[in-house]
N, C-alpha and C. Protein backbone atom coordinates (compact mmCIF):
# COMPACT_ATOMS: atom_id res chain seq x y z
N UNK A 1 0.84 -1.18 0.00
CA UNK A 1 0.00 0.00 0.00
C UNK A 1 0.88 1.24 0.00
N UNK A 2 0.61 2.45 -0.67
CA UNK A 2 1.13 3.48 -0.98
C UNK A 2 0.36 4.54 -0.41
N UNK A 3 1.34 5.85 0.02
CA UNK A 3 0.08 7.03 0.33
C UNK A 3 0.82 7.83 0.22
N UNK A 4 0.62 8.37 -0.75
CA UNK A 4 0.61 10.09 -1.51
C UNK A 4 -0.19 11.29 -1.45
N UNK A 5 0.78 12.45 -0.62
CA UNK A 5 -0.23 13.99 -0.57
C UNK A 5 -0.29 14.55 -1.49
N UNK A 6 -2.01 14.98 -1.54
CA UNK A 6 -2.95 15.11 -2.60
C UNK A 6 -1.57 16.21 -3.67
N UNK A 7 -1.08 16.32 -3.20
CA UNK A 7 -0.35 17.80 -3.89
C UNK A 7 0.13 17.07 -5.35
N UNK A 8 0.68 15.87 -4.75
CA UNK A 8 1.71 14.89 -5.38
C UNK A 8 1.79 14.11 -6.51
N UNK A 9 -0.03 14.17 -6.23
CA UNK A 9 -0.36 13.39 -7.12
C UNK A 9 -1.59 13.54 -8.34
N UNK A 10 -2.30 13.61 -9.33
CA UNK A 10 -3.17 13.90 -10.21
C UNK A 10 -4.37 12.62 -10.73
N UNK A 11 -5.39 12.66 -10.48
CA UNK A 11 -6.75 11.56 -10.46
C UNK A 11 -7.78 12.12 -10.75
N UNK A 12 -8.17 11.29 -12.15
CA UNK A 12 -8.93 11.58 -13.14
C UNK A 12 -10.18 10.10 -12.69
N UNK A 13 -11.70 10.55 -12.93
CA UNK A 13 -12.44 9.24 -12.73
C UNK A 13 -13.05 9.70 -14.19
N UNK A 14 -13.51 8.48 -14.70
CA UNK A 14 -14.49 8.69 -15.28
C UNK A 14 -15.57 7.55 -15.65
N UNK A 15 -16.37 7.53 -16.28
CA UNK A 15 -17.44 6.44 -16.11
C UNK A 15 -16.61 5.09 -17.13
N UNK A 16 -17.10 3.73 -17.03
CA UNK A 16 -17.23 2.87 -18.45
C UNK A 16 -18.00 2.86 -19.25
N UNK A 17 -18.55 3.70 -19.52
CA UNK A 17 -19.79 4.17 -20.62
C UNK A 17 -20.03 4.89 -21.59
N UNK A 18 -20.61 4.47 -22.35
CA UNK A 18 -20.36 5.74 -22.91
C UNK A 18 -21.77 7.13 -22.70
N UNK A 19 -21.98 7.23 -21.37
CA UNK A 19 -22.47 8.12 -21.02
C UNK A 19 -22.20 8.12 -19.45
N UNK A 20 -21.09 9.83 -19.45
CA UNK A 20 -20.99 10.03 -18.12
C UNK A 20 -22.33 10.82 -16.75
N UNK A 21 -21.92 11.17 -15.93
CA UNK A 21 -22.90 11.70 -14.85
C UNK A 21 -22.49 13.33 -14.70
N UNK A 22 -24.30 13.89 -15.08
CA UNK A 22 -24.32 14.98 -14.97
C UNK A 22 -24.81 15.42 -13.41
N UNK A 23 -24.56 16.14 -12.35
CA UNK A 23 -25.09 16.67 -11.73
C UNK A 23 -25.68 17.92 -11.52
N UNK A 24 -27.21 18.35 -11.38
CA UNK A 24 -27.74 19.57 -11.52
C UNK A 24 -27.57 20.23 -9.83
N UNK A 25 -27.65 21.74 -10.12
CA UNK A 25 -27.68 22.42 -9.17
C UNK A 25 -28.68 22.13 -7.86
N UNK A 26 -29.44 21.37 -8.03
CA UNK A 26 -30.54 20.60 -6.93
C UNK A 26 -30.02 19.34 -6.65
N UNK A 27 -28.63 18.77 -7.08
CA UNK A 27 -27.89 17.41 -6.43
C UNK A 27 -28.83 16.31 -6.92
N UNK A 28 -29.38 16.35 -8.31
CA UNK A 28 -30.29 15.77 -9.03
C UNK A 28 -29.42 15.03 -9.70
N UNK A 29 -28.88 13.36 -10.18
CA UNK A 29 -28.17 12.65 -11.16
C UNK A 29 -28.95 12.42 -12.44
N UNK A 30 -28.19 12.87 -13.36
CA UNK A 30 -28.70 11.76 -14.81
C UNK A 30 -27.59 11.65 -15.31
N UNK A 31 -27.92 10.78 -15.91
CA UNK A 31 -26.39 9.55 -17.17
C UNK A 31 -26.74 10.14 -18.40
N UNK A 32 -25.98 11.11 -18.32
CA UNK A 32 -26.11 11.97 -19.61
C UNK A 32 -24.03 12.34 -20.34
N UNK A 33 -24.75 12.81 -21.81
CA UNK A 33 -23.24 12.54 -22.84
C UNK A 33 -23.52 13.58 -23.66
N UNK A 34 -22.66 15.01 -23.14
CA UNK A 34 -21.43 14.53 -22.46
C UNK A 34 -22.23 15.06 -20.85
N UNK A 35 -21.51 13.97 -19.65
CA UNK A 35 -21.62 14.16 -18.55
C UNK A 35 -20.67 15.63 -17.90
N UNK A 36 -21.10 16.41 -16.99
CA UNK A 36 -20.46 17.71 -17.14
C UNK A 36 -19.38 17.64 -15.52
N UNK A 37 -20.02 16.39 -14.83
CA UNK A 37 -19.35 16.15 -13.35
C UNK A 37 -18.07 15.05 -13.84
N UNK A 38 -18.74 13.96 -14.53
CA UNK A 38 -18.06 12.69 -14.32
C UNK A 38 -18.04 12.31 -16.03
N UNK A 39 -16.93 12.66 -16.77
CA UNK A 39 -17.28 12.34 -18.38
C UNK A 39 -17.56 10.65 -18.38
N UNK A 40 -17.49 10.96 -19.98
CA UNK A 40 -17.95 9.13 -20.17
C UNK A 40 -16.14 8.74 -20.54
N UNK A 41 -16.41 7.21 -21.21
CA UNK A 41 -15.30 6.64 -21.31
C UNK A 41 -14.14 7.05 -21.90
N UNK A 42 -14.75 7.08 -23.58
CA UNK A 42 -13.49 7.82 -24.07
C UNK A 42 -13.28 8.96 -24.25
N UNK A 43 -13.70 10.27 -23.20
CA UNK A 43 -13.38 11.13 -23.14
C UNK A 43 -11.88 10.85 -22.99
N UNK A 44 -11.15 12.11 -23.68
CA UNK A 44 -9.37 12.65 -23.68
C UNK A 44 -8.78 12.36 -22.52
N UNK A 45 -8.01 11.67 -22.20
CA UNK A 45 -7.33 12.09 -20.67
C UNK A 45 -5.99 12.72 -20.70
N UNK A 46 -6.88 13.65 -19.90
CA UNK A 46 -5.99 14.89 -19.86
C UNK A 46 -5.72 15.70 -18.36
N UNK A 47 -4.14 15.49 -17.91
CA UNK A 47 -4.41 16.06 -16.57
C UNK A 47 -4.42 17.57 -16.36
N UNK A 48 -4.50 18.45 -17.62
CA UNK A 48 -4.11 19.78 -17.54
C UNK A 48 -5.74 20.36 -17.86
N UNK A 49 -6.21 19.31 -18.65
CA UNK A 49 -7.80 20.02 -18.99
C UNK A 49 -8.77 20.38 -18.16
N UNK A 50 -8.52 19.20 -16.84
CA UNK A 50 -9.00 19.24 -15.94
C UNK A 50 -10.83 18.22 -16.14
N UNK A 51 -10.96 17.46 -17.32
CA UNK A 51 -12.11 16.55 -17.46
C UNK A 51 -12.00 15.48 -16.57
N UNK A 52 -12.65 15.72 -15.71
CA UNK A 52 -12.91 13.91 -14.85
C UNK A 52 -12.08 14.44 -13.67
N UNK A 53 -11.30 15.42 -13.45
CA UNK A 53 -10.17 15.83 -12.36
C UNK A 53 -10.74 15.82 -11.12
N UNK A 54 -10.03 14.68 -10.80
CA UNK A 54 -10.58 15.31 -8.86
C UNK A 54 -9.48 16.36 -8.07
N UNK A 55 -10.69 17.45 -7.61
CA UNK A 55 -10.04 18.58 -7.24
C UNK A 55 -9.83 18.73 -5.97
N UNK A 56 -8.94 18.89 -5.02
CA UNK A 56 -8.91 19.61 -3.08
C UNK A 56 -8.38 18.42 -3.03
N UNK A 57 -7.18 17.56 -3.57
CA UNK A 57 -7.04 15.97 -2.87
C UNK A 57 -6.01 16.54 -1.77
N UNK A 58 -6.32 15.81 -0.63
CA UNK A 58 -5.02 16.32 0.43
C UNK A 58 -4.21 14.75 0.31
N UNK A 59 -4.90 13.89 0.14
CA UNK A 59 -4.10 12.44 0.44
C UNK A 59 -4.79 11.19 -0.49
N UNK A 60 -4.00 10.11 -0.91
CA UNK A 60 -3.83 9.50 -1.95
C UNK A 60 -3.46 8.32 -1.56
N UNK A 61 -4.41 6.91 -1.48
CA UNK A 61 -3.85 5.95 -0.46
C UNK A 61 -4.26 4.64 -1.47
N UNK A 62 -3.06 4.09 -2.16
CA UNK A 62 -3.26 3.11 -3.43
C UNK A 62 -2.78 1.82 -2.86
N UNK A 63 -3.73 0.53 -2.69
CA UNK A 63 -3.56 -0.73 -2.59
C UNK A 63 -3.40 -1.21 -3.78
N UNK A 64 -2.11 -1.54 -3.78
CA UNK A 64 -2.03 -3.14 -5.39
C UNK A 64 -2.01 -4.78 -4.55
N UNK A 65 -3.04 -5.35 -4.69
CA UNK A 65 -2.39 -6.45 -3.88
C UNK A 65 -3.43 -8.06 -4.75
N UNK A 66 -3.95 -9.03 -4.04
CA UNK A 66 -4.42 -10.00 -5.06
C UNK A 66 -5.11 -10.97 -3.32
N UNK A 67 -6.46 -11.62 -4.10
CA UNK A 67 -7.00 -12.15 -3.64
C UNK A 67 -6.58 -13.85 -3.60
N UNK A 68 -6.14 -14.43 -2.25
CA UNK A 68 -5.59 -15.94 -2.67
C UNK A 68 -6.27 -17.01 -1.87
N UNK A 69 -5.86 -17.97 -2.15
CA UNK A 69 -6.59 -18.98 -1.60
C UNK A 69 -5.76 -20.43 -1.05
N UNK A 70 -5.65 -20.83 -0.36
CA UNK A 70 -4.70 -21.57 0.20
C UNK A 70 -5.26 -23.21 0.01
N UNK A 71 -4.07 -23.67 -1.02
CA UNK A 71 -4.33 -24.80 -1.15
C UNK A 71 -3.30 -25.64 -0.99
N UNK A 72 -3.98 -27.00 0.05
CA UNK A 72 -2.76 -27.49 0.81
C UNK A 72 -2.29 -28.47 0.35
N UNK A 73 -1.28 -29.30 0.41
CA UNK A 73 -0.91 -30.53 0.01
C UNK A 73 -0.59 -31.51 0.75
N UNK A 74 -0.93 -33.16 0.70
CA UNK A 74 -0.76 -34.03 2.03
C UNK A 74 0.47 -33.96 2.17
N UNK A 75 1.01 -33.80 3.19
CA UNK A 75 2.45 -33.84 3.63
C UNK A 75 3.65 -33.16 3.56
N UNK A 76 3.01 -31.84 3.03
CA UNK A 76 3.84 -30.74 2.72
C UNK A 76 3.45 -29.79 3.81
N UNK A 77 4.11 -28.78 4.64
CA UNK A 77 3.81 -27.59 6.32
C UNK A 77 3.36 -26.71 5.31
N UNK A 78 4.01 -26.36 4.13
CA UNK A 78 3.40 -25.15 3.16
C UNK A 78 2.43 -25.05 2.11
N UNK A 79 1.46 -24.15 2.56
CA UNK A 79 0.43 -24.71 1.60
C UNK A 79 0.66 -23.89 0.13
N UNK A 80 0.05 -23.76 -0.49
CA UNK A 80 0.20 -22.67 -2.01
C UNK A 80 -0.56 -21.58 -1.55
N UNK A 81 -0.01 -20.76 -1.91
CA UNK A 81 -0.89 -19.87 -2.25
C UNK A 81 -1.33 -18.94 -3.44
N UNK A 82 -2.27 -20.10 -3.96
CA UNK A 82 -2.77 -19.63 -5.65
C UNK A 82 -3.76 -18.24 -5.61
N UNK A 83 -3.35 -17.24 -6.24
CA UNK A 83 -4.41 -16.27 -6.66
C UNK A 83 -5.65 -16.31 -7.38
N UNK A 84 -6.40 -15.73 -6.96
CA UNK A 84 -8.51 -16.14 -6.93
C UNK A 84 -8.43 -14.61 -8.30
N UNK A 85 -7.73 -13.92 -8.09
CA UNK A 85 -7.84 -12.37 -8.70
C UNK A 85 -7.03 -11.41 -8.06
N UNK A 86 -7.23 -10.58 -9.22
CA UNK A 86 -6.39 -9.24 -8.33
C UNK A 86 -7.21 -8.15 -7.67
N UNK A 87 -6.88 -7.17 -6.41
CA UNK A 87 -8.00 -6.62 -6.24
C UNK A 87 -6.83 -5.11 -5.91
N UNK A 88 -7.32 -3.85 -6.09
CA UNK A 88 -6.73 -2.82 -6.24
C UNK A 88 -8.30 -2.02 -5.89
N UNK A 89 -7.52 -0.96 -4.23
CA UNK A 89 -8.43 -0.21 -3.67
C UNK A 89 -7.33 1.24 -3.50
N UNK A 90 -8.38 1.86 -3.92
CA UNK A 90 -7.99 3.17 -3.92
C UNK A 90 -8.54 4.36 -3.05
N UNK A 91 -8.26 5.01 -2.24
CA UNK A 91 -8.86 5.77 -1.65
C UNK A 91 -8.16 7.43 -1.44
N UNK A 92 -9.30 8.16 -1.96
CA UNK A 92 -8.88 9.55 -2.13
C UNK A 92 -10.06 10.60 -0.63
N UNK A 93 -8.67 11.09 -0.44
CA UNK A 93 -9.59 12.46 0.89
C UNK A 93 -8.84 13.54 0.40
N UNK A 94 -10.13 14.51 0.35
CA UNK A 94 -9.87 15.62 -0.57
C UNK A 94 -10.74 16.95 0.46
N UNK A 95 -10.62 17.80 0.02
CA UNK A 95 -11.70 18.89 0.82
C UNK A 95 -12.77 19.02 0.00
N UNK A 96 -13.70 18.81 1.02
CA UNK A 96 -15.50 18.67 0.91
C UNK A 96 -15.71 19.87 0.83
N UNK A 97 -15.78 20.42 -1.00
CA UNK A 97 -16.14 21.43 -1.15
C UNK A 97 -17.59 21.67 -2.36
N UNK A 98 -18.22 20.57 -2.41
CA UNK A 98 -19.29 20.22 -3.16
C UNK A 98 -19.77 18.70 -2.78
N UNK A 99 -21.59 18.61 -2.54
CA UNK A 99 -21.94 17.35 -2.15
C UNK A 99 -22.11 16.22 -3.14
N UNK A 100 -20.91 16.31 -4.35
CA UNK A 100 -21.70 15.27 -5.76
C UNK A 100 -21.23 13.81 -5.07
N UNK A 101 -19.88 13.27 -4.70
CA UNK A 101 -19.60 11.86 -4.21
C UNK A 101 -20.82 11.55 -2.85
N UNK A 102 -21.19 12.91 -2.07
CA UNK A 102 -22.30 12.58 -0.94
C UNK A 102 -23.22 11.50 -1.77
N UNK A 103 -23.81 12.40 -3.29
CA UNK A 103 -25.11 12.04 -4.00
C UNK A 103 -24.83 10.51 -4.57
N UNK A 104 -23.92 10.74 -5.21
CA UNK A 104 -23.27 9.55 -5.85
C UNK A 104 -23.33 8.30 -4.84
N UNK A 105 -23.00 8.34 -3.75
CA UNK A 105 -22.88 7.12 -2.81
C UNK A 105 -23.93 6.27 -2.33
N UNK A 106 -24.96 8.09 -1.97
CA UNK A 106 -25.90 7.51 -0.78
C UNK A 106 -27.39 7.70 -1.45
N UNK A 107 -26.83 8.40 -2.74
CA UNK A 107 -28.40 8.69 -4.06
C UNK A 107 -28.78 9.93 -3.35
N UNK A 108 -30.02 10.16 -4.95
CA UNK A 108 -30.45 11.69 -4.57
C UNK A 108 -31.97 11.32 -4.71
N UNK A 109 -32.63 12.50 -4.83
CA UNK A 109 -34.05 12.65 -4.44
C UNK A 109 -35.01 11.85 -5.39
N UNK A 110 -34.46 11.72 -6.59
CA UNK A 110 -35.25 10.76 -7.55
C UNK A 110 -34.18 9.23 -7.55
N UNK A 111 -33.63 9.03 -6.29
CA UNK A 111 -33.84 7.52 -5.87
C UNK A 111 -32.54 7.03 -6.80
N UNK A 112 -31.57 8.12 -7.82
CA UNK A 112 -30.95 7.30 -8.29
C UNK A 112 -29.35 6.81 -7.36
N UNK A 113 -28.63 6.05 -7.72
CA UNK A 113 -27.50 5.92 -6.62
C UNK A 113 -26.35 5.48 -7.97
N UNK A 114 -25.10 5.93 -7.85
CA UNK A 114 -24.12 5.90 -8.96
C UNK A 114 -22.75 4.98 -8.49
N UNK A 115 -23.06 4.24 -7.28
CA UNK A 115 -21.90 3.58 -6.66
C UNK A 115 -21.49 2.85 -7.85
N UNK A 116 -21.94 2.20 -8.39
CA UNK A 116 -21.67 1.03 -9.72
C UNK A 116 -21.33 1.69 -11.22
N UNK A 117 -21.43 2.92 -11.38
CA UNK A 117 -21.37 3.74 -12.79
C UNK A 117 -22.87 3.88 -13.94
N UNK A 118 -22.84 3.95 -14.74
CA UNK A 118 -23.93 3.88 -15.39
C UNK A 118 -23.72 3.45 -16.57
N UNK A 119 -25.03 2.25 -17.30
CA UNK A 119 -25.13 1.89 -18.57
C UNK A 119 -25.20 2.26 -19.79
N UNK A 120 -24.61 1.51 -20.63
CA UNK A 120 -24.79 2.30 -21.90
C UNK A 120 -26.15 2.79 -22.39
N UNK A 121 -26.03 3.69 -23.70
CA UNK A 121 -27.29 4.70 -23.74
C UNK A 121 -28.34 3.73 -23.88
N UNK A 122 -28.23 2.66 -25.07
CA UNK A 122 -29.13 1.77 -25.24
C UNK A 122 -29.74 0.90 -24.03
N UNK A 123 -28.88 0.43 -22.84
CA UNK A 123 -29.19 -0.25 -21.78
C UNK A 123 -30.21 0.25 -20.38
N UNK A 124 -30.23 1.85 -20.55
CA UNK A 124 -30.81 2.19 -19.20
C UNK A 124 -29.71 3.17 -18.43
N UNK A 125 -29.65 3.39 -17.50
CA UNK A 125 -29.15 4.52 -16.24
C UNK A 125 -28.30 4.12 -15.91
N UNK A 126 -28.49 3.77 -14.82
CA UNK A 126 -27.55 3.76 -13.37
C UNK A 126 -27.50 1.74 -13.36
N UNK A 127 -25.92 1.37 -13.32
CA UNK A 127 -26.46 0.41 -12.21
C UNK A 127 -27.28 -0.19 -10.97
N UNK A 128 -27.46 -0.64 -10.45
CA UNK A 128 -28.32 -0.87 -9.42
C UNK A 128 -27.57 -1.46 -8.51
N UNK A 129 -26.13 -2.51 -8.64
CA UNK A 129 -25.71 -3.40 -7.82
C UNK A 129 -26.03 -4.73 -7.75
N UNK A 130 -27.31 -4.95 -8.51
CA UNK A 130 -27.80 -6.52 -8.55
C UNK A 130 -27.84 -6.93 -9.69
N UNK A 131 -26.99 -6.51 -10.45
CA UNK A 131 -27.03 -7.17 -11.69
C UNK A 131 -25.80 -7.47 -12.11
N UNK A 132 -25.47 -9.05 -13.20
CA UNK A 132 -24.43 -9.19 -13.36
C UNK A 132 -22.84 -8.04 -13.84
N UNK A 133 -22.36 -8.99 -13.71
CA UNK A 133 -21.24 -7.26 -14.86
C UNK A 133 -20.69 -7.02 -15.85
N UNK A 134 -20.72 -6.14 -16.36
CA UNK A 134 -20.59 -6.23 -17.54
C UNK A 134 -19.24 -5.26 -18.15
N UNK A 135 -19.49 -4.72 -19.05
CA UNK A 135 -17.74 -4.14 -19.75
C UNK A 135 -18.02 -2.21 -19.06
N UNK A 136 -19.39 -1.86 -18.92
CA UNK A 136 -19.38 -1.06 -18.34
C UNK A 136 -20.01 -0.78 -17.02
N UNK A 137 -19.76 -1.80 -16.58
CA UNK A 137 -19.71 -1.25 -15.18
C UNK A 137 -18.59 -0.99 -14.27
N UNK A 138 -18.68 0.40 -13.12
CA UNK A 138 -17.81 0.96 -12.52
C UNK A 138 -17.57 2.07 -12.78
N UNK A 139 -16.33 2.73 -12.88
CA UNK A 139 -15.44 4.18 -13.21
C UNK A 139 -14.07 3.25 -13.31
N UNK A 140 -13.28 4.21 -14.47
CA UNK A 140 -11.87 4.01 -14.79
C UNK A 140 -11.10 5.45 -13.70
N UNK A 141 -10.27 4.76 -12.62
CA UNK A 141 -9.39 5.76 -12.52
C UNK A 141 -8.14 6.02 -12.93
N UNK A 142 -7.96 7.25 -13.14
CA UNK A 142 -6.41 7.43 -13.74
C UNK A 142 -5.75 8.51 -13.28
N UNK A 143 -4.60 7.42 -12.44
CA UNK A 143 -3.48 8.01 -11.00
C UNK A 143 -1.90 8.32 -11.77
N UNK A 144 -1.80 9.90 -11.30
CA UNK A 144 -0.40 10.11 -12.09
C UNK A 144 0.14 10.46 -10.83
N UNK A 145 1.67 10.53 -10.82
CA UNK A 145 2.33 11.53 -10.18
C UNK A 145 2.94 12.63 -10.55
N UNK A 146 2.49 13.81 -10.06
CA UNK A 146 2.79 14.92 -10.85
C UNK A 146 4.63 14.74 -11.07
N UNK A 147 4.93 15.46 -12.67
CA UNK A 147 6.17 15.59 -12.65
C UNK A 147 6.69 13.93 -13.47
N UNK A 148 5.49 13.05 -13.35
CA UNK A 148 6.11 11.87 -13.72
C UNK A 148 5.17 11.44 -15.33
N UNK A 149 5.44 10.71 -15.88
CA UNK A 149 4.97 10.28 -16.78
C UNK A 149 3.83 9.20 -16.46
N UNK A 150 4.35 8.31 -16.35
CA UNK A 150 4.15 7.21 -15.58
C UNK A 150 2.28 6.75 -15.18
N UNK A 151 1.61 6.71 -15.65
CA UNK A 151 0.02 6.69 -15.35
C UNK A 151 -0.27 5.19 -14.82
N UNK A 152 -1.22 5.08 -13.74
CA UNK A 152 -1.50 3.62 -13.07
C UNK A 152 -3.47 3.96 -13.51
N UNK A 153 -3.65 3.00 -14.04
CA UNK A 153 -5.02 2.98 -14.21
C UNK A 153 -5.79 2.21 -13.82
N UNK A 154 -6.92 1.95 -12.74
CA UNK A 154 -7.79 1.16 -12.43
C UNK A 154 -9.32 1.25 -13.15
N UNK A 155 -9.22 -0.20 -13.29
CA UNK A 155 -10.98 0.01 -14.58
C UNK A 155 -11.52 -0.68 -13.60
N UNK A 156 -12.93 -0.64 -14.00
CA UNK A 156 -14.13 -1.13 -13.83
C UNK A 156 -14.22 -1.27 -12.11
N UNK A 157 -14.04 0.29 -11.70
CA UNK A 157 -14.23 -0.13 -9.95
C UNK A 157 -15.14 0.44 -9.33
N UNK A 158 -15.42 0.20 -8.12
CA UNK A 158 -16.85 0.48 -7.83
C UNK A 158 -16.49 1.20 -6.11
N UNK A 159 -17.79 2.26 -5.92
CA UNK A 159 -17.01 2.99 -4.99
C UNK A 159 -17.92 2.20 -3.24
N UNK A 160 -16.73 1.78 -3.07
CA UNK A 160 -17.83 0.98 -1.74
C UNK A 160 -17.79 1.64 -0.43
N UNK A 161 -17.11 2.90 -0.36
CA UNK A 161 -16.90 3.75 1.34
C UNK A 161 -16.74 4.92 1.03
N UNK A 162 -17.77 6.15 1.84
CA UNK A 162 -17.83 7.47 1.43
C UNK A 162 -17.93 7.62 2.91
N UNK A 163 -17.23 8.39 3.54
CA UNK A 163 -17.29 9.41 4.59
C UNK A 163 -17.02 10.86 4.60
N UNK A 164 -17.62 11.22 5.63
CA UNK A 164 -16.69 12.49 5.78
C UNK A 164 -16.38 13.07 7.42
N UNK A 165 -15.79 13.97 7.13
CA UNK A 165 -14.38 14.08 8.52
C UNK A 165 -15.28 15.41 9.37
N UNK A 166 -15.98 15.71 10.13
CA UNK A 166 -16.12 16.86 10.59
C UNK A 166 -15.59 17.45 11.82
N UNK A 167 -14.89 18.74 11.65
CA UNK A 167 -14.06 19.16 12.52
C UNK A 167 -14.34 20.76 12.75
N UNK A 168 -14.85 20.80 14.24
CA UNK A 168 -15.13 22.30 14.36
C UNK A 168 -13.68 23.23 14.29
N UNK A 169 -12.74 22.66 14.34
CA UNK A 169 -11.62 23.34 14.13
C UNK A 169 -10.80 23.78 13.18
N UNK A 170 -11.12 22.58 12.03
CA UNK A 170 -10.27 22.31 10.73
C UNK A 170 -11.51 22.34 9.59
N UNK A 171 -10.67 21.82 8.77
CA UNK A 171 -11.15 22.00 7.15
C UNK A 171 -12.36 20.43 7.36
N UNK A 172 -13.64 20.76 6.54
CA UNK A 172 -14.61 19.84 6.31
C UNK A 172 -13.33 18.63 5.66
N UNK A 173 -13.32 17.42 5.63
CA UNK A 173 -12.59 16.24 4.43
C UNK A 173 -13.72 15.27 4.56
N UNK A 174 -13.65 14.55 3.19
CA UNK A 174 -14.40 13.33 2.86
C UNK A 174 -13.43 12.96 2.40
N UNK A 175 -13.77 11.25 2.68
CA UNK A 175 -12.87 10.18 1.80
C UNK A 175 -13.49 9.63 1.13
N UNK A 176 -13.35 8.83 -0.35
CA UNK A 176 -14.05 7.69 -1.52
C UNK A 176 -13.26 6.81 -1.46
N UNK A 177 -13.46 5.73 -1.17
CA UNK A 177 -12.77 4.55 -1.58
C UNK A 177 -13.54 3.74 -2.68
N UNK A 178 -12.59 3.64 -3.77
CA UNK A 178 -12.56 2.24 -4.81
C UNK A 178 -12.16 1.26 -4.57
N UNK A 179 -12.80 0.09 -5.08
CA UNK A 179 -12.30 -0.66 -5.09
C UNK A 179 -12.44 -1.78 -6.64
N UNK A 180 -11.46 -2.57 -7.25
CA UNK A 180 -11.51 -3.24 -8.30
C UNK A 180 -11.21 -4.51 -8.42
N UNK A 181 -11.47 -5.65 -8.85
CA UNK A 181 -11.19 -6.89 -9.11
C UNK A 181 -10.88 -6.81 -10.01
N UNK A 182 -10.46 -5.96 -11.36
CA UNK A 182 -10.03 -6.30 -12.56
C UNK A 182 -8.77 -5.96 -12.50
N UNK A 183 -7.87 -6.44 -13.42
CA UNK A 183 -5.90 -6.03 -13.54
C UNK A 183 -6.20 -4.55 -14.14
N UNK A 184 -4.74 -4.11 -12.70
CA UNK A 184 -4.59 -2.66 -13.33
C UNK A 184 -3.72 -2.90 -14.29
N UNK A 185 -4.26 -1.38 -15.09
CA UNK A 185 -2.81 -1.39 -16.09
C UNK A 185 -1.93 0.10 -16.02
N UNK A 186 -0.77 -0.10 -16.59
CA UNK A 186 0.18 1.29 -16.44
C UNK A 186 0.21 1.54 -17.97
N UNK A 187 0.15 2.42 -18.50
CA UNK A 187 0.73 3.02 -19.45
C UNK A 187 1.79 4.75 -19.56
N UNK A 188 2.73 5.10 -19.95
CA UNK A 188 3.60 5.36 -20.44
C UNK A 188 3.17 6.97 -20.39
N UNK A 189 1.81 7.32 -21.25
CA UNK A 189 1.75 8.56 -21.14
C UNK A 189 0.15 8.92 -20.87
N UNK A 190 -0.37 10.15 -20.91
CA UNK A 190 -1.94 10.04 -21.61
C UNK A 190 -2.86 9.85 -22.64
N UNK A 191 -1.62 10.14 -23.43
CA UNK A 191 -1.90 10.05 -24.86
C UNK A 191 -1.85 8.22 -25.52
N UNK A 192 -1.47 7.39 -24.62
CA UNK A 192 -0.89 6.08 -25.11
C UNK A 192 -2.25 5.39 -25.80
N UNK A 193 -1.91 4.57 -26.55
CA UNK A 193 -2.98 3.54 -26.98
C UNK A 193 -3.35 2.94 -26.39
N UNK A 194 -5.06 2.57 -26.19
CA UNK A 194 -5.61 2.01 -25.30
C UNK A 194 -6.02 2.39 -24.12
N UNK A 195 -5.44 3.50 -23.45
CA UNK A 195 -5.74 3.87 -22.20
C UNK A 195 -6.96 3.90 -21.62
N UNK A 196 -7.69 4.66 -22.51
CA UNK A 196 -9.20 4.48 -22.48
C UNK A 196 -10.65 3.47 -23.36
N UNK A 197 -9.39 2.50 -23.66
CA UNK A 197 -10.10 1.27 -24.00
C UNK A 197 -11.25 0.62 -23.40
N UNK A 198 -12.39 0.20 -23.88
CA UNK A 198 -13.18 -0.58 -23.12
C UNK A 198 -12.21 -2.05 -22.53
N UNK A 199 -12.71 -2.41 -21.15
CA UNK A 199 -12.62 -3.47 -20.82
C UNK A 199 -13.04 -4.47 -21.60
N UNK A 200 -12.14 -5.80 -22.03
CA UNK A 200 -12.50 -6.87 -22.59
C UNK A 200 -13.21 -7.89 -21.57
N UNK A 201 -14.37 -8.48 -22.54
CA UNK A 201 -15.20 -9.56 -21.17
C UNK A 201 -14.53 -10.91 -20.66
N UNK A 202 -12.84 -10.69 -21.15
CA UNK A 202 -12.14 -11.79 -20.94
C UNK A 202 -11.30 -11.27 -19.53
N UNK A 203 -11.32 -9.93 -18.81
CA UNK A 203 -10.72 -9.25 -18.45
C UNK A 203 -11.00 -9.42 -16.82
N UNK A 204 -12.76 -9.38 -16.99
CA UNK A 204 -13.73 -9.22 -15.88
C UNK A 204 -14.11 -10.12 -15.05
């Protein structure tokens, strides 16, 4: 596990869809393209444009690690330990200076909730959580370090922990945590091929 201040580092979300999340001035969601909070998939990634940018990060806390399963053998003290998947959780605390991740987590007044991302145009809205998965479900994040080239990208993840920090003394903070079962990937620049590729269903 890694943890980087927000200063340090640059994180872009955006949907697997090809329709991102608009939020209206009444904290109202729709899965709309182009989305004006949260773009869709192959929007540009760009850390200077500021599309998909998460803004106020104070801290940056990246798990790479893998789900295993221990399988033993007669007469051997050591068992294996074969990998089930990989799982990569990400968690960003930033200053709570707008309620859209509040809406996003816990839903808004017309009942919708965006923890899972939203479906393509032809399919409907919002995930729900009870349905199988598919190539777009989640948000792609994309983690740079400023100054570096170097991009770590997590697809198809889903946001499972929203808090926030209240302090009569200090600055409001909320934290989002992601989390993903699919392989991250690194690529080279923003501009690289593929970056914003759909997930393959061989992937998921």
């Amino acid at each position: 596990m890694a943890y980087y201040l927000g200063k340090d580092v640059g994180v872009i979300i955006h949907t697997e869809s090809d329709r991102g999340i608009d939020i209206s001035a009444a904290n109202v969601m729709s899965a709309a393209d182009p989305g004006a909070a949260i773009p869709k998939l192959d929007t540009t990634v760009s850390f200077d444009s500021g599309a998909g940018l998460i803004s106020n990060l104070t801290g940056v806390d990246l798990g790479i690690g893998s789900t295993d399963e221990d399988v033993v053998f007669m007469g051997a003290n050591t068992p294996l330990k074969a990998e089930v998947h990989k799982e990569t959780t990400l968690s960003l605390t930033k200053k709570k200076n707008a309620p859209s991740f509040d809406v996003m987590f816990s839903g808004d007044t017309s009942k919708n909730i965006a923890r899972w991302g939203t479906k393509n145009a032809a399919d409907g809205t919002f995930f729900d959580g009870l349905e199988a998965i598919t190539q777009q479900f989640g948000y792609r994040l994309y983690v740079q370090m400023k100054g570096a080239a170097e991009i770590f990208v997590i697809r198809n993840a889903q946001m499972t922990a929203h808090t926030v920090t209240l302090n009569a003394d200090g600055t409001q903070e909320e934290t989002i945590e992601f989390t993903s079962q699919v392989n991250p990937l690194i690529f080279a620049a923003s501009g690289a091929t593929g970056i914003n590729t759909a997930t393959t269903t061989g992937a998921l």
